[in-house]
PDB file of N, CA and C in Angstrom:
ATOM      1  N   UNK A   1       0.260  10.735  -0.169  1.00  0.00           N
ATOM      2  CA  UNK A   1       0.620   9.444  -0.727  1.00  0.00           C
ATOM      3  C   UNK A   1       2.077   9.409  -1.166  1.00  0.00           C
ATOM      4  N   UNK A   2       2.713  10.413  -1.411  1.00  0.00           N
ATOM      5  CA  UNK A   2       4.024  10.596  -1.969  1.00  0.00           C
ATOM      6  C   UNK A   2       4.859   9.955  -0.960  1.00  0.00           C
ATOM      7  N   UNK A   3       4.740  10.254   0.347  1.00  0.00           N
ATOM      8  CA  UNK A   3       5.156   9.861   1.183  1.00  0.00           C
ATOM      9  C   UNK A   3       5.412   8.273   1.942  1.00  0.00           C
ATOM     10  N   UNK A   4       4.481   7.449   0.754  1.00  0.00           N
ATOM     11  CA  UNK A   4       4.032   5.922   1.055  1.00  0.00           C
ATOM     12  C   UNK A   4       5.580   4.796   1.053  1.00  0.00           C
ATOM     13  N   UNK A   5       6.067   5.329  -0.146  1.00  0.00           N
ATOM     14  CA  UNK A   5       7.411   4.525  -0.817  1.00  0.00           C
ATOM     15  C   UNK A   5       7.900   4.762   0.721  1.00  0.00           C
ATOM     16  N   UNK A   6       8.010   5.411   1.787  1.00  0.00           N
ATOM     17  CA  UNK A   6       9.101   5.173   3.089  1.00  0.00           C
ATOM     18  C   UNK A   6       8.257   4.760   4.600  1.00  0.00           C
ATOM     19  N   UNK A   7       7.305   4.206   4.090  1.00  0.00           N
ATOM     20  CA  UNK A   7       6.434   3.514   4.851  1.00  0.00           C
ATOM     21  C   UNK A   7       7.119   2.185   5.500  1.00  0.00           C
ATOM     22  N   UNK A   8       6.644   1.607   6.534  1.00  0.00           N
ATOM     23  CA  UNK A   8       7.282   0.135   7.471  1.00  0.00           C
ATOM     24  C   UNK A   8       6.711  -1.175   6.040  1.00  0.00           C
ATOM     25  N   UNK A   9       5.378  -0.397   5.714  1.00  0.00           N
ATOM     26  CA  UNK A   9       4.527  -1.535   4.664  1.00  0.00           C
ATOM     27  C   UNK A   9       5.717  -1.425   3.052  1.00  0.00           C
ATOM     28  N   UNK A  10       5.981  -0.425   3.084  1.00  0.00           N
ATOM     29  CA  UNK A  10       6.646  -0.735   1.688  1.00  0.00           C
ATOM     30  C   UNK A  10       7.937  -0.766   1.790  1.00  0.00           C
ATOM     31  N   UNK A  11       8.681  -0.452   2.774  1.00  0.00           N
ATOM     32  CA  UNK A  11       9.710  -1.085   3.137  1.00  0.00           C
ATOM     33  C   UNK A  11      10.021  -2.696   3.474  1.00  0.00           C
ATOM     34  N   UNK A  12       9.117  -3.311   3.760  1.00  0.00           N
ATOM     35  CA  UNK A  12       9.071  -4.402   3.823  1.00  0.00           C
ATOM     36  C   UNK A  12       8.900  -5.115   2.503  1.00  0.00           C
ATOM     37  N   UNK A  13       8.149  -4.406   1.584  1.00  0.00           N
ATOM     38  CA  UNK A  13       8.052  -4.680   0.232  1.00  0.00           C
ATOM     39  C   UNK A  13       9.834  -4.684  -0.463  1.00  0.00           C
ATOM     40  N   UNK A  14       9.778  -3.656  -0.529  1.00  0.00           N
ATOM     41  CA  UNK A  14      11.098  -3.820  -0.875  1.00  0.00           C
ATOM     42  C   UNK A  14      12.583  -4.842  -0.115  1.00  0.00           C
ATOM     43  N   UNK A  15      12.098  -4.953   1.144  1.00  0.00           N
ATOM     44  CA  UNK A  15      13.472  -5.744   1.705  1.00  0.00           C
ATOM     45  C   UNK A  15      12.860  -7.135   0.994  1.00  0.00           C
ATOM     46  N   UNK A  16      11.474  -7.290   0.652  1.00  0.00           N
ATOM     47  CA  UNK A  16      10.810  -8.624   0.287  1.00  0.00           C
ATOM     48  C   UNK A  16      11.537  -9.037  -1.182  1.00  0.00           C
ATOM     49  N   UNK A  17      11.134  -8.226  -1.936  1.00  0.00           N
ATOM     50  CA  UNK A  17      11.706  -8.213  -3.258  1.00  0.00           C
ATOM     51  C   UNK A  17      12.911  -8.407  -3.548  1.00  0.00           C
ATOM     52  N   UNK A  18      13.855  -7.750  -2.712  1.00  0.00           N
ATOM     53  CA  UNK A  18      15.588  -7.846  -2.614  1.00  0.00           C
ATOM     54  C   UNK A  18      15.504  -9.121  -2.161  1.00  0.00           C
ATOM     55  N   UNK A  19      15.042  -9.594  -1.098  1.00  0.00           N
ATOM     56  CA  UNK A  19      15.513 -11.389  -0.448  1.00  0.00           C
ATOM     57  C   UNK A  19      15.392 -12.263  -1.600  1.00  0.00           C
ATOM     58  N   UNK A  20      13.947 -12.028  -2.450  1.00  0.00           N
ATOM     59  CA  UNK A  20      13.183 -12.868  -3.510  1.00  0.00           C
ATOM     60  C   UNK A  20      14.172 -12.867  -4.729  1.00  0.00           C
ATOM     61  N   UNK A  21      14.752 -11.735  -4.829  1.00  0.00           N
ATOM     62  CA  UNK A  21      16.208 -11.791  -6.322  1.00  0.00           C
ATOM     63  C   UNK A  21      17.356 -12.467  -5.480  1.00  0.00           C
ATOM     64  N   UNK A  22      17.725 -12.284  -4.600  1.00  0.00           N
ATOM     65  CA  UNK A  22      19.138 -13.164  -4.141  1.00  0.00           C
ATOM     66  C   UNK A  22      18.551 -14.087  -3.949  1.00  0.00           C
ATOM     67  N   UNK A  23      17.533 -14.605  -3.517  1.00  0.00           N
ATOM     68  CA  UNK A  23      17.096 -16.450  -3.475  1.00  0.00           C
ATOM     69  C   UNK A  23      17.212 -16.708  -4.804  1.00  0.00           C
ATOM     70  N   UNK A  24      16.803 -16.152  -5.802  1.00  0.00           N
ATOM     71  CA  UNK A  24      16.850 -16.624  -6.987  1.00  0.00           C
ATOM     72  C   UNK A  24      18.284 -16.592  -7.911  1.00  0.00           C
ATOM     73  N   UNK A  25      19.433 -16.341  -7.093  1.00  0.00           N
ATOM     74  CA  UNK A  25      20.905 -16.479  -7.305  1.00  0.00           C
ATOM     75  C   UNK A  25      20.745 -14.792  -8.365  1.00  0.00           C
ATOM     76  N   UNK A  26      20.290 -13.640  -8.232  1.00  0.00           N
ATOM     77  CA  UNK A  26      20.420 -12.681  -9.324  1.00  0.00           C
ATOM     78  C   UNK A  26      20.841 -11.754  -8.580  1.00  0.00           C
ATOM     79  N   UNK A  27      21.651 -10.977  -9.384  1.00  0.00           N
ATOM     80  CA  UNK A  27      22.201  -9.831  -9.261  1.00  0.00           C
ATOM     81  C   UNK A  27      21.255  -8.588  -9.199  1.00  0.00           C
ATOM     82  N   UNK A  28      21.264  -7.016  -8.270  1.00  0.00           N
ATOM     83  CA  UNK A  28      20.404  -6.449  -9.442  1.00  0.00           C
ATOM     84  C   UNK A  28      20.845  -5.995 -10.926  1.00  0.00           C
ATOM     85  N   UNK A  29      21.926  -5.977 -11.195  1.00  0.00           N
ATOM     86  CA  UNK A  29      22.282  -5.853 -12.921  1.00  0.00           C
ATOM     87  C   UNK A  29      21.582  -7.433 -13.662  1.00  0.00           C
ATOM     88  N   UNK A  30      21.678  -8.465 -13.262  1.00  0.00           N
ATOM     89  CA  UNK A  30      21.260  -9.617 -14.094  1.00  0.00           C
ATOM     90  C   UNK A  30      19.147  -9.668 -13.818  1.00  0.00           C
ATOM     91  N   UNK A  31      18.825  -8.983 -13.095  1.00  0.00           N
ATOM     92  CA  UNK A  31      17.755  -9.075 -13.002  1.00  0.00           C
ATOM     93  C   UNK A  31      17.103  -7.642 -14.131  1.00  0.00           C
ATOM     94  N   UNK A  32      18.163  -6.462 -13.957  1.00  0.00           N
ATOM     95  CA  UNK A  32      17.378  -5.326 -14.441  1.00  0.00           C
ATOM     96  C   UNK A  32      17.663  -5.805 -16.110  1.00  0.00           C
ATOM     97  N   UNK A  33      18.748  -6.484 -16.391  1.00  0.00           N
ATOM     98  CA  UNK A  33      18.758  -7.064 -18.055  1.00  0.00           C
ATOM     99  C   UNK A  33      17.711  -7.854 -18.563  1.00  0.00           C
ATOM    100  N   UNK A  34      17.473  -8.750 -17.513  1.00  0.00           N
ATOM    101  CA  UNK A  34      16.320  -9.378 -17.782  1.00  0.00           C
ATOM    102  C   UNK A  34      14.732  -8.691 -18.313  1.00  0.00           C
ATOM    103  N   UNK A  35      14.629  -7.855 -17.458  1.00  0.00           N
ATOM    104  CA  UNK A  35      13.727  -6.746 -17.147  1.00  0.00           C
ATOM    105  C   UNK A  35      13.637  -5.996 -18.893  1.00  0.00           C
ATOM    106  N   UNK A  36      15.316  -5.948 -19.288  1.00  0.00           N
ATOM    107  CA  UNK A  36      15.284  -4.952 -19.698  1.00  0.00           C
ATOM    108  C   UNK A  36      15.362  -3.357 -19.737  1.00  0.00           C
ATOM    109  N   UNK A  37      15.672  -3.349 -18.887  1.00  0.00           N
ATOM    110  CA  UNK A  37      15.427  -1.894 -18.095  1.00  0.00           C
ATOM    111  C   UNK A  37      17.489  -1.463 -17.864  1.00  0.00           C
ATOM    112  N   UNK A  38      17.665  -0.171 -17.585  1.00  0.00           N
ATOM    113  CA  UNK A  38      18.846   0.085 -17.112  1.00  0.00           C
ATOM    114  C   UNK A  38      19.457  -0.464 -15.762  1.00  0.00           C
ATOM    115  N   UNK A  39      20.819  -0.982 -15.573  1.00  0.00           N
ATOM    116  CA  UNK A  39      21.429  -1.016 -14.089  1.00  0.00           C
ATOM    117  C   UNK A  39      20.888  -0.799 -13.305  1.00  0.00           C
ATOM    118  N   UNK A  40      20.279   0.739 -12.911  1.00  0.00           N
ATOM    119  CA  UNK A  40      19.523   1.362 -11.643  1.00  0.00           C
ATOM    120  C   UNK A  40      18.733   1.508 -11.675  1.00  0.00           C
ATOM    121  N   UNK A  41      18.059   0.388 -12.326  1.00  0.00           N
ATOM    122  CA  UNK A  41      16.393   0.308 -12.021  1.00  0.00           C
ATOM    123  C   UNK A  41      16.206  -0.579 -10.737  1.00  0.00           C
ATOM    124  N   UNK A  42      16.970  -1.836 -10.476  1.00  0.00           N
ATOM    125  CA  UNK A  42      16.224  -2.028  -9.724  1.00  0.00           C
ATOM    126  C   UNK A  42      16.888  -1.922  -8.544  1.00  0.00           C
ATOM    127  N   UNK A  43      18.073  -1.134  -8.813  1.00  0.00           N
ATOM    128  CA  UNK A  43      19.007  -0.606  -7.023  1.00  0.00           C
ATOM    129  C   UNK A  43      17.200   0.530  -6.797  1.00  0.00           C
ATOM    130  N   UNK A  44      16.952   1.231  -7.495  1.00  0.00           N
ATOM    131  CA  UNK A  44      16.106   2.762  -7.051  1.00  0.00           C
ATOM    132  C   UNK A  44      14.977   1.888  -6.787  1.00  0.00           C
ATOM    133  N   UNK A  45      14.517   0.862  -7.035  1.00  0.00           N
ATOM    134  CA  UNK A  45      13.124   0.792  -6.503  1.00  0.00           C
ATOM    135  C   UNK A  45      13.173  -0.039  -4.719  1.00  0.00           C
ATOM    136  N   UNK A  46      14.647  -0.649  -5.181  1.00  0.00           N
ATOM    137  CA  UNK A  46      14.999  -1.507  -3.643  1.00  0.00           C
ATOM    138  C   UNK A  46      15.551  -0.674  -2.711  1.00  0.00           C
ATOM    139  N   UNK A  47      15.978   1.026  -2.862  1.00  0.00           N
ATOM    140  CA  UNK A  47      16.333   1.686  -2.328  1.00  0.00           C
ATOM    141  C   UNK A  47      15.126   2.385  -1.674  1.00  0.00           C
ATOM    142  N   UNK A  48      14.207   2.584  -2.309  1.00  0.00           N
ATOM    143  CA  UNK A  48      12.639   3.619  -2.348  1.00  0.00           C
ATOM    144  C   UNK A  48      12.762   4.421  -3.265  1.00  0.00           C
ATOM    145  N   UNK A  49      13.779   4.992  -4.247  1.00  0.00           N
ATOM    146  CA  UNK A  49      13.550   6.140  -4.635  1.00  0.00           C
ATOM    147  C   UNK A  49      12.700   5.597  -5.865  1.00  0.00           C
ATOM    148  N   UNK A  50      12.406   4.972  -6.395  1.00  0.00           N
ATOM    149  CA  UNK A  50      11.163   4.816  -7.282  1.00  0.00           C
ATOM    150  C   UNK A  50      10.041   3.601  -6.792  1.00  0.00           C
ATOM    151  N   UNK A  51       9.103   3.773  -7.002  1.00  0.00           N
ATOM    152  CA  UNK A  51       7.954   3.014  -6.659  1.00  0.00           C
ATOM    153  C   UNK A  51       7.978   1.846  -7.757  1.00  0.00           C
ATOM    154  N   UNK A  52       7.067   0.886  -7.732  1.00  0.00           N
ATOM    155  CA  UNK A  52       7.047   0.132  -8.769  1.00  0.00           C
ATOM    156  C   UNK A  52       5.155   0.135  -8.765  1.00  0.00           C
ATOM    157  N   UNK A  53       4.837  -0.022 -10.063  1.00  0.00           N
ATOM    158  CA  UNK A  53       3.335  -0.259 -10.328  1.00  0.00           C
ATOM    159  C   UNK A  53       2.895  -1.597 -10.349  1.00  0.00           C
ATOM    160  N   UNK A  54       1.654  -2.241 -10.356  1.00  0.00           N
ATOM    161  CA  UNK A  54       1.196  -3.110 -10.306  1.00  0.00           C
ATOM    162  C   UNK A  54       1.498  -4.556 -11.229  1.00  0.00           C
ATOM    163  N   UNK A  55       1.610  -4.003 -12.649  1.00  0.00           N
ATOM    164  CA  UNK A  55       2.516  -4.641 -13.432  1.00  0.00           C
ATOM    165  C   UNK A  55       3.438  -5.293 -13.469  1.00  0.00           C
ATOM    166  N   UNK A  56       4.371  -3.952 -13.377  1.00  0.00           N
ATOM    167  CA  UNK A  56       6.293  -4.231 -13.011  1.00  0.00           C
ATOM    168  C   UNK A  56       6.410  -5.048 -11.808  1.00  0.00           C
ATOM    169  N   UNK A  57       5.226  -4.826 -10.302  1.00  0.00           N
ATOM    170  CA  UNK A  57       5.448  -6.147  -9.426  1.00  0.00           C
ATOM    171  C   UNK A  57       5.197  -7.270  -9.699  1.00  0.00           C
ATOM    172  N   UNK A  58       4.083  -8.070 -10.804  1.00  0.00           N
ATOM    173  CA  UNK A  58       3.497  -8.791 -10.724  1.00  0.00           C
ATOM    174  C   UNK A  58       4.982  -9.324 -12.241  1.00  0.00           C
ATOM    175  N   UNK A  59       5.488  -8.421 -13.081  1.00  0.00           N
ATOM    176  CA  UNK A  59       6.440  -9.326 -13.990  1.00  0.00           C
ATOM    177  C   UNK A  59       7.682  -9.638 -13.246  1.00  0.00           C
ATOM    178  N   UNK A  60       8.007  -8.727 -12.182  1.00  0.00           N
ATOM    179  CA  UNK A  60       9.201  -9.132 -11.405  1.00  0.00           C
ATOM    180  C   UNK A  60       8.990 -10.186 -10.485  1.00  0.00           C
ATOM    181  N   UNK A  61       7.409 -10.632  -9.956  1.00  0.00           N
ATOM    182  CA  UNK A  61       7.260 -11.817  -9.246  1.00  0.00           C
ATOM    183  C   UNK A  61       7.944 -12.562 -10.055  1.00  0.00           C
ATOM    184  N   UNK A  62       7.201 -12.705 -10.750  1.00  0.00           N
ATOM    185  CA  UNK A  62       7.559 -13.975 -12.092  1.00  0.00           C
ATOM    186  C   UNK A  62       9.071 -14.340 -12.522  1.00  0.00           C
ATOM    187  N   UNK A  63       9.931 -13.240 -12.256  1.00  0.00           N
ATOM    188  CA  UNK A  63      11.311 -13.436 -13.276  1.00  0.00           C
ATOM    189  C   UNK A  63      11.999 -14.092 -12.083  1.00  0.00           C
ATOM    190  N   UNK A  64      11.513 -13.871 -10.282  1.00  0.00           N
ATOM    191  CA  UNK A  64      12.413 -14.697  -9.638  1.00  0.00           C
ATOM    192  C   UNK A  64      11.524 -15.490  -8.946  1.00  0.00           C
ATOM    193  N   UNK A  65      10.623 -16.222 -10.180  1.00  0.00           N
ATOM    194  CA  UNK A  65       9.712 -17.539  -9.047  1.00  0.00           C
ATOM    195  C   UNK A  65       9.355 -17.188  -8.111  1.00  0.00           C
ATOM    196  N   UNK A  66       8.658 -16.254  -7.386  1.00  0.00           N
ATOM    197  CA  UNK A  66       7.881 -16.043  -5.800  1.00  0.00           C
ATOM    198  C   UNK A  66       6.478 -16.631  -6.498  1.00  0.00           C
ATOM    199  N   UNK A  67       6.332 -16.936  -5.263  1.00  0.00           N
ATOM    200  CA  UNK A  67       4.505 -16.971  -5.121  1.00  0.00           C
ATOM    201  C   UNK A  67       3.857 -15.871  -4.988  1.00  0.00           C
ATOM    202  N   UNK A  68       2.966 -15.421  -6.228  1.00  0.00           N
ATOM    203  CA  UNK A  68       2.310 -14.318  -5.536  1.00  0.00           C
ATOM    204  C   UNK A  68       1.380 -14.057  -4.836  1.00  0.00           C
ATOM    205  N   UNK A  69       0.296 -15.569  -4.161  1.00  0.00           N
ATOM    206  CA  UNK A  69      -0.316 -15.262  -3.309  1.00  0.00           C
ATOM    207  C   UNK A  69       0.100 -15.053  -2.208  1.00  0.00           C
ATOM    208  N   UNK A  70       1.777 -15.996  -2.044  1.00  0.00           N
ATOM    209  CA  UNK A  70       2.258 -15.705  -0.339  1.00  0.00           C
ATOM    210  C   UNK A  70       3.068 -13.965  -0.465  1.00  0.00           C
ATOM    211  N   UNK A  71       3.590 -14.019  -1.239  1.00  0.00           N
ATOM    212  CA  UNK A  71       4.131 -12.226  -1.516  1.00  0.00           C
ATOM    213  C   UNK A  71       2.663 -11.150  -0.918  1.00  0.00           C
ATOM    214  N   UNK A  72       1.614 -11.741  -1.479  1.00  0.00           N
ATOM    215  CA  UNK A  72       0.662 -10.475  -1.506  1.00  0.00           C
ATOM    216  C   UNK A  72      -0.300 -10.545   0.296  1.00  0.00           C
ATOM    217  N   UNK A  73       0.145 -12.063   0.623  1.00  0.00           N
ATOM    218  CA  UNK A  73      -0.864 -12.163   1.686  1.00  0.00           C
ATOM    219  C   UNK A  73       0.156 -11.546   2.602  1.00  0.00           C
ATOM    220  N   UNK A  74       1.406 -11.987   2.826  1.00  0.00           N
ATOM    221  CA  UNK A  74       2.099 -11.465   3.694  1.00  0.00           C
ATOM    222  C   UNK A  74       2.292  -9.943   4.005  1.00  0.00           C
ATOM    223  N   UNK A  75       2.437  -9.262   2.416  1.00  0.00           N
ATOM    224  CA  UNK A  75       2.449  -7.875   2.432  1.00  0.00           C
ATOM    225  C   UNK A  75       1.067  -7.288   2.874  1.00  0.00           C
ATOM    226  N   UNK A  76       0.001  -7.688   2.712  1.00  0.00           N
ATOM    227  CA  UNK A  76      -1.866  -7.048   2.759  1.00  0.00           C
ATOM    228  C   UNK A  76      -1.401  -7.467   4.875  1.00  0.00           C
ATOM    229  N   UNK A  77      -0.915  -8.178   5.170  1.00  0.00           N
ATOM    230  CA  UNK A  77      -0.874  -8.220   6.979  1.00  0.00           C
ATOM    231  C   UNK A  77      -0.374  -7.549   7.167  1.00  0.00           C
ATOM    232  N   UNK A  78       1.088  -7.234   6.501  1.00  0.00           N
ATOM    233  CA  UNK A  78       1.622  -5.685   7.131  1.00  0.00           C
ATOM    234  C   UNK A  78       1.126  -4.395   6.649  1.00  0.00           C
ATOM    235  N   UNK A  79       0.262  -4.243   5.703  1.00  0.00           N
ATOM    236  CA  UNK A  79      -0.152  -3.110   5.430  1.00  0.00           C
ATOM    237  C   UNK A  79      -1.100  -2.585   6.480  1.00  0.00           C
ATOM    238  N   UNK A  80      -0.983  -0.894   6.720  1.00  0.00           N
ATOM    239  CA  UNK A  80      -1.277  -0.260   7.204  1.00  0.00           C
ATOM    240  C   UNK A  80      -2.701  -0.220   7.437  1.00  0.00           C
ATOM    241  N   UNK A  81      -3.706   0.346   8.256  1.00  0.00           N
ATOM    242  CA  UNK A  81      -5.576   0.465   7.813  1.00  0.00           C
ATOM    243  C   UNK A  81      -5.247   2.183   7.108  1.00  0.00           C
ATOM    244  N   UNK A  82      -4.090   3.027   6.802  1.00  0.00           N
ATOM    245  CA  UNK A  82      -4.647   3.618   6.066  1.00  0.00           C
ATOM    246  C   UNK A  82      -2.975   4.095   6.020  1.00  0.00           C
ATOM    247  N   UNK A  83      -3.100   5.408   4.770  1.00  0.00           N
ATOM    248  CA  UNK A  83      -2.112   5.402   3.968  1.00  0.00           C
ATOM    249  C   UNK A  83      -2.021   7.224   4.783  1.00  0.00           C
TER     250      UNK A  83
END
């Protein structure tokens, strides 16, 4: 599973997430303030080197307006039948 973060499925997650903060005019420094979190929080999770949990996706939907049923349906089609 360690190996998942460099997957086609979570790579796509992440290029998803990066499109979803620049539609929403944010920086990643004006998004990770928001957050709360340091500068390179959210370069490392849009890079792969950190994962994000279920939570942290579902409060970062929120801070740049996505939909999260179209975020989650789109991502569950590209996901893999196994890990």
């Amino acid at each position: 599973m360690a190996g998942a973060v460099h997957t086609d499925a979570y790579r796509l997650l992440r290029q998803e997430l990066a499109r979803l903060r620049l539609a929403a005019g944010m920086s990643q420094a004006k998004l990770a303030e928001i957050l709360g979190k340091p500068a390179s929080y959210v370069a490392k999770y849009e890079l792969g080197e950190r994962r994000l949990d279920a939570v942290e996706l579902c409060v970062i939907l929120r801070i740049v307006s996505a939909d999260p049923k179209l975020f989650f349906e789109n991502l569950f089609e590209a996901s893999p039948d196994k890990l």
